[in-house]
C-alpha atoms as a PDB file:
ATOM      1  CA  UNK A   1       0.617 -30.472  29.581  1.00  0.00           C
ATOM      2  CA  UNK A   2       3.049 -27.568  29.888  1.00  0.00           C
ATOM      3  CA  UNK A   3       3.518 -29.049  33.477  1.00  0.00           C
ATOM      4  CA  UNK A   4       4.206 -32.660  32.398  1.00  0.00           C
ATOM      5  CA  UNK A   5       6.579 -31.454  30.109  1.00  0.00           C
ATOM      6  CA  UNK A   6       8.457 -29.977  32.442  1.00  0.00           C
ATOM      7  CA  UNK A   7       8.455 -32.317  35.191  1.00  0.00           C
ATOM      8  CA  UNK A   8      10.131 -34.915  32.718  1.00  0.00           C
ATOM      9  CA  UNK A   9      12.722 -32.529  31.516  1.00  0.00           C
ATOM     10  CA  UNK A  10      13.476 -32.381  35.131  1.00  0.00           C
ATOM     11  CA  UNK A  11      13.731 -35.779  35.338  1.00  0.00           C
ATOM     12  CA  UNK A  12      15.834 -36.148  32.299  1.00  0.00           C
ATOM     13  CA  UNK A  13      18.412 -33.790  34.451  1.00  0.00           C
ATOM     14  CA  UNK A  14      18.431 -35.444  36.910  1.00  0.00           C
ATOM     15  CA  UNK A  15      19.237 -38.675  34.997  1.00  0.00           C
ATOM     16  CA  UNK A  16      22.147 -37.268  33.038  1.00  0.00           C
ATOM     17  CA  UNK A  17      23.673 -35.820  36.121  1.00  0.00           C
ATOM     18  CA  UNK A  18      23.747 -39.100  37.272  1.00  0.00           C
ATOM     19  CA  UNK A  19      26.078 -40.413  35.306  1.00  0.00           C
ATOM     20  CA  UNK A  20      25.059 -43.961  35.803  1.00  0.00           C
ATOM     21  CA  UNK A  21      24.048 -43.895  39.227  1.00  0.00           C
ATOM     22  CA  UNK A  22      20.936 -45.690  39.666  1.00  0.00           C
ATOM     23  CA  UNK A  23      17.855 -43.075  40.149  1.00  0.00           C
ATOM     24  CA  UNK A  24      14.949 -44.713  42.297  1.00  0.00           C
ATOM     25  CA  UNK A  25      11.708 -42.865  41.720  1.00  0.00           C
ATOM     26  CA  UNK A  26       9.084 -43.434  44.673  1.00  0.00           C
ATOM     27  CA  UNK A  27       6.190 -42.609  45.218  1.00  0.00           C
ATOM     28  CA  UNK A  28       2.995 -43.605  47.614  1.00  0.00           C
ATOM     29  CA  UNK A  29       0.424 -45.467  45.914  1.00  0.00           C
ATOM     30  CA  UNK A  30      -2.531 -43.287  43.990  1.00  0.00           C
ATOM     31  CA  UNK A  31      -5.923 -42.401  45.780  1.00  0.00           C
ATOM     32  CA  UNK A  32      -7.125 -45.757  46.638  1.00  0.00           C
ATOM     33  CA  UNK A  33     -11.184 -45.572  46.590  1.00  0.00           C
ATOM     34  CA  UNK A  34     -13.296 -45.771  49.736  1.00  0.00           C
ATOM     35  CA  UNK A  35     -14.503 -49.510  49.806  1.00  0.00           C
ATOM     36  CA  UNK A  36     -14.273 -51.174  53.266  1.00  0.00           C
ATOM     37  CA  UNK A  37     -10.938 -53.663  53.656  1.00  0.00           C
ATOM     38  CA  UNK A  38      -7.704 -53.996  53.891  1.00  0.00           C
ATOM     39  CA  UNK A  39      -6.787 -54.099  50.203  1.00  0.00           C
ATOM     40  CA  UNK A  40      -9.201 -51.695  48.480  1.00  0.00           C
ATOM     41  CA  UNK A  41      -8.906 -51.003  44.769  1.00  0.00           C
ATOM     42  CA  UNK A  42      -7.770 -47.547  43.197  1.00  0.00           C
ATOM     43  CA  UNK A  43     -10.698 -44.667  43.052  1.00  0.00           C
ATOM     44  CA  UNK A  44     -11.117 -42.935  39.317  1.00  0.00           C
ATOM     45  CA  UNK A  45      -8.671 -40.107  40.417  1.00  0.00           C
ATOM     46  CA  UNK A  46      -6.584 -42.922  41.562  1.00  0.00           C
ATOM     47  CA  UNK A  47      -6.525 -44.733  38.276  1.00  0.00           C
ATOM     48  CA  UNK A  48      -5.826 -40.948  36.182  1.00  0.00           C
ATOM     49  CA  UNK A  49      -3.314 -40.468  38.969  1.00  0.00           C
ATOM     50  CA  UNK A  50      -1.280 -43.929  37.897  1.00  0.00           C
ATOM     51  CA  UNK A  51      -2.042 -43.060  34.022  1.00  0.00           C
ATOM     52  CA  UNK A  52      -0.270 -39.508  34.383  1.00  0.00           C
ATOM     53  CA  UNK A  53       2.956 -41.541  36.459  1.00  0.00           C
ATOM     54  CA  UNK A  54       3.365 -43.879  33.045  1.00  0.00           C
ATOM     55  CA  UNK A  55       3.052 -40.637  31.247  1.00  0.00           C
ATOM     56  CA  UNK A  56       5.983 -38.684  33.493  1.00  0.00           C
ATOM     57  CA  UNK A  57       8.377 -41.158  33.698  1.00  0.00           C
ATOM     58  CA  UNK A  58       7.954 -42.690  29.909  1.00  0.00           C
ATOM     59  CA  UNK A  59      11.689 -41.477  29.251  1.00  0.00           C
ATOM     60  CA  UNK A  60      13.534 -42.474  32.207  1.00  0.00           C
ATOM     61  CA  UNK A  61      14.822 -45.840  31.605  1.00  0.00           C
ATOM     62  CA  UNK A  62      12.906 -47.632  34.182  1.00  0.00           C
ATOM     63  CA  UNK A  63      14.329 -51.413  34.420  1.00  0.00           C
ATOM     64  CA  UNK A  64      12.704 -52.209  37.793  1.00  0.00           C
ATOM     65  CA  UNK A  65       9.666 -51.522  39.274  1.00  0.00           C
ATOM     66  CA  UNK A  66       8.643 -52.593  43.381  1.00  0.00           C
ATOM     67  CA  UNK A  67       5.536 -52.865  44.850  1.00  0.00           C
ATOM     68  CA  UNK A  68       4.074 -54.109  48.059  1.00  0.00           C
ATOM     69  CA  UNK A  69       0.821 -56.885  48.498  1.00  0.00           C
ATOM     70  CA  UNK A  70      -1.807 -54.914  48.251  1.00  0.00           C
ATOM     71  CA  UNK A  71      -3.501 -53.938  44.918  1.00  0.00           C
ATOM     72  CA  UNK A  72      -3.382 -49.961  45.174  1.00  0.00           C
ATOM     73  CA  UNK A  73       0.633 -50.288  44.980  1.00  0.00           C
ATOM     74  CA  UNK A  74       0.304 -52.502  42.096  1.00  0.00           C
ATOM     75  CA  UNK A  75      -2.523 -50.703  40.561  1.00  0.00           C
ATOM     76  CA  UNK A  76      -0.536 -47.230  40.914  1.00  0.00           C
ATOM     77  CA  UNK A  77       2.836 -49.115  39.219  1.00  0.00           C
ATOM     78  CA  UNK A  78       0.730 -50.939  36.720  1.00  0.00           C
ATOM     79  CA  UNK A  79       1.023 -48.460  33.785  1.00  0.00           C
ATOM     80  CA  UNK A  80       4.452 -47.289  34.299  1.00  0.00           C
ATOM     81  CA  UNK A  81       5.772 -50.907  34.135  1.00  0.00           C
ATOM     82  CA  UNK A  82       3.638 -52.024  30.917  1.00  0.00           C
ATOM     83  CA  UNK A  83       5.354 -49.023  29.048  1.00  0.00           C
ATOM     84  CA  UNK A  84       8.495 -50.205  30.126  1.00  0.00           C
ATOM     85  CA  UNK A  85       7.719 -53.469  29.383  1.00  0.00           C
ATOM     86  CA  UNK A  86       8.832 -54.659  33.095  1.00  0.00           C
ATOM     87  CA  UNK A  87       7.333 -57.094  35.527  1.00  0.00           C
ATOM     88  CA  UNK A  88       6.627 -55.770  38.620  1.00  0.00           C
ATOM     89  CA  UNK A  89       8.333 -57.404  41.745  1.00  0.00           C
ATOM     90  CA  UNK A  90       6.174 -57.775  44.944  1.00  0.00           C
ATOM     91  CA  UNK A  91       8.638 -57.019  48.313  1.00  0.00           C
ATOM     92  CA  UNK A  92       5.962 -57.384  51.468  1.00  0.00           C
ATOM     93  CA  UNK A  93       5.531 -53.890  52.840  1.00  0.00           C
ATOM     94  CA  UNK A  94       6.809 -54.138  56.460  1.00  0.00           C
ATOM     95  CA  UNK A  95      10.240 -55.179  54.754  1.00  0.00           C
ATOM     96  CA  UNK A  96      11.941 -52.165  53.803  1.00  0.00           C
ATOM     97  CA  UNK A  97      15.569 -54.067  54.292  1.00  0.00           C
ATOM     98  CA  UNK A  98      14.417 -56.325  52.044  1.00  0.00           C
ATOM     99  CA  UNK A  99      13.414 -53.602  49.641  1.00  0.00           C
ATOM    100  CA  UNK A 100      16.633 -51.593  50.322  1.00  0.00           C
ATOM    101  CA  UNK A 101      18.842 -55.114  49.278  1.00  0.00           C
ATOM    102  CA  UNK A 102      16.794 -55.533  45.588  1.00  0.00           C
ATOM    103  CA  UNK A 103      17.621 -51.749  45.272  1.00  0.00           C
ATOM    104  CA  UNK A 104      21.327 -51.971  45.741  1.00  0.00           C
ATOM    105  CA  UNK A 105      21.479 -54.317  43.126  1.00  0.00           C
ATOM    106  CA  UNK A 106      19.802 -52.604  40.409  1.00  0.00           C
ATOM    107  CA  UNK A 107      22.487 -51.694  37.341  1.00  0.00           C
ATOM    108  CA  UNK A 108      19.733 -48.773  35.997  1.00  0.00           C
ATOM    109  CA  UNK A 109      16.764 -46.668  37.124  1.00  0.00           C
ATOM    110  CA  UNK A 110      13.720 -47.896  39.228  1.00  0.00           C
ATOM    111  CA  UNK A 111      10.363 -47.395  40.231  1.00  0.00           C
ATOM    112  CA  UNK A 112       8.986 -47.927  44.035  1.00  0.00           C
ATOM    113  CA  UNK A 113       5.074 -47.493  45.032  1.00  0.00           C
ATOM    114  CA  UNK A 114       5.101 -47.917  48.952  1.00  0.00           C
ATOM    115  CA  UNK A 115       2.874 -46.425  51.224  1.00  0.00           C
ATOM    116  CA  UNK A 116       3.283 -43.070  53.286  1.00  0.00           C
ATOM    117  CA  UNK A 117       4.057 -44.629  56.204  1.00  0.00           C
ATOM    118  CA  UNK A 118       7.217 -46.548  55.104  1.00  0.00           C
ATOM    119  CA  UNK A 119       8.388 -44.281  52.386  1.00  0.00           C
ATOM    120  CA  UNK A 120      10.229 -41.791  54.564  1.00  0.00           C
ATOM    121  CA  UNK A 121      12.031 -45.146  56.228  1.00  0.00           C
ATOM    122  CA  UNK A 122      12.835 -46.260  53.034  1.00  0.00           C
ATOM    123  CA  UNK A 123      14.606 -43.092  51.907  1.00  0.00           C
ATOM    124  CA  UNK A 124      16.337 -42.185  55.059  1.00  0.00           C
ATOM    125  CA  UNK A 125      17.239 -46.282  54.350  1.00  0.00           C
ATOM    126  CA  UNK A 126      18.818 -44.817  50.918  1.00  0.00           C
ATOM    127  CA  UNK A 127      21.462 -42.747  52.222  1.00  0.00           C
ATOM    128  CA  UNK A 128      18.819 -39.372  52.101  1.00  0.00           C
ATOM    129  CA  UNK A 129      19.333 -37.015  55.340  1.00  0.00           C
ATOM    130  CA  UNK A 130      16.605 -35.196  55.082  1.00  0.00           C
ATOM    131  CA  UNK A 131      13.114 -36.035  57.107  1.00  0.00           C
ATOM    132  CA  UNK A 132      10.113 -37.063  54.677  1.00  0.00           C
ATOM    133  CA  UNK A 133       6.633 -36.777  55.754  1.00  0.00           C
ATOM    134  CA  UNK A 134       4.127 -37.829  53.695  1.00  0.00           C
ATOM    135  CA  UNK A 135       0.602 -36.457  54.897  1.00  0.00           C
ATOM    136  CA  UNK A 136      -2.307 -38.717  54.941  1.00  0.00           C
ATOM    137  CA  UNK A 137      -4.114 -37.225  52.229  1.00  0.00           C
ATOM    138  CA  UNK A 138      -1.229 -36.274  49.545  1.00  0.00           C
ATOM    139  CA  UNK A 139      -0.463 -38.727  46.941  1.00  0.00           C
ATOM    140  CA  UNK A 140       1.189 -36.106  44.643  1.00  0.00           C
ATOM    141  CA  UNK A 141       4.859 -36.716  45.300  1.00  0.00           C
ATOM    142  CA  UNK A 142       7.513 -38.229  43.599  1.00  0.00           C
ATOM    143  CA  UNK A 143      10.865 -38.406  45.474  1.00  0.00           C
ATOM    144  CA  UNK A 144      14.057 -38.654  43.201  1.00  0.00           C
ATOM    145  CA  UNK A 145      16.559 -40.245  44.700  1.00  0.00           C
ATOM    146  CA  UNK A 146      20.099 -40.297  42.748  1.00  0.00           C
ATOM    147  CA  UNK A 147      21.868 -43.559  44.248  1.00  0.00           C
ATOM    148  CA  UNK A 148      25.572 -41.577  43.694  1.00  0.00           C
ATOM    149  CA  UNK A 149      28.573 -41.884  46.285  1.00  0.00           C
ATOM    150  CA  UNK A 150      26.596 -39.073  48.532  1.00  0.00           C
ATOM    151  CA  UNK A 151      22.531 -40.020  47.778  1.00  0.00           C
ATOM    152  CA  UNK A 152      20.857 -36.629  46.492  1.00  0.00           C
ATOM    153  CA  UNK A 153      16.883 -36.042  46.836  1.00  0.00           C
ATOM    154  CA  UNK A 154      14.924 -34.462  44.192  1.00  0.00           C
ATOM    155  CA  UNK A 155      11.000 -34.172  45.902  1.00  0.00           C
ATOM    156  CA  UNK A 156       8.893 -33.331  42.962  1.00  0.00           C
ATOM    157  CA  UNK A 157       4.754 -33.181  42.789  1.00  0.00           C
ATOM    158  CA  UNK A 158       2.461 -34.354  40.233  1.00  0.00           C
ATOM    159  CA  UNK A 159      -0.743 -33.054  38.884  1.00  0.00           C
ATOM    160  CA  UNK A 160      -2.653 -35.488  36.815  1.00  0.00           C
END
């Protein structure tokens, strides 16, 4: 708990710095569970993982969240956007200029669940120098990225 709490006073920082800029939280989808297909559901750490998201970023004004197609982006975002009492918008995952045009839009803070493998495309897409990599196995990052006049990065991790 002691970690939670500060991980969203981080977050609230990094909001009021700001100052209106749009902040786009992403983060890859939660530990999807081992069934065979394309499109497999969300394992039980998966699910806790997407619970303890809704529980970090309760207090930071989300008015959008993006997802891809597949369930375990959807699943992950699911929580987060029922507390914020947002619909979910589905952008197909291979089209990260499309994703990058509903973000330039937004007037306050959103939510992205993509998938390790177009996440660092989609933040160097942002304005973001810096290389991400995203190893196959971690889903415990969230990426903070302040949508100012010069794009700032705040890579955070998440226990759940």
């Amino acid at each position: 708990m002691k970690h939670l709490t500060s991980l969203v006073s981080i977050f609230l920082l990094v909001i009021a710095a700001a100052e209106a800029a749009p902040v786009i939280f992403v983060v890859r989808h939660a530990e999807k569970a081992t069934t065979a297909g394309n499109d497999p559901d969300l394992s039980v750490a998966g699910q806790k993982r997407a619970e303890a998201l809704a529980r970090i970023l309760k207090d930071s004004q989300i008015s959008a969240v993006l997802v891809t197609e597949f369930k375990r982006t959807q699943k992950t975002a699911a929580p987060t956007a029922s507390a914020a009492h947002v619909t979910p918008t589905v952008v197909p995952a291979n089209d990260v200029p499309g994703l990058i045009g509903k973000l330039r839009v937004l007037n306050g803070n959103a939510l992205v669940v993509g998938h390790g493998n177009t996440i660092p495309e989609l933040v160097k897409a942002l304005g973001v120098a810096t290389p991400i990599s995203i190893p196959e196995d971690d889903y415990t990052e969230i990426l903070v990225v302040s949508l100012g006049d010069v794009p700032q990065l705040l890579r955070l991790h998440y226990p759940f």
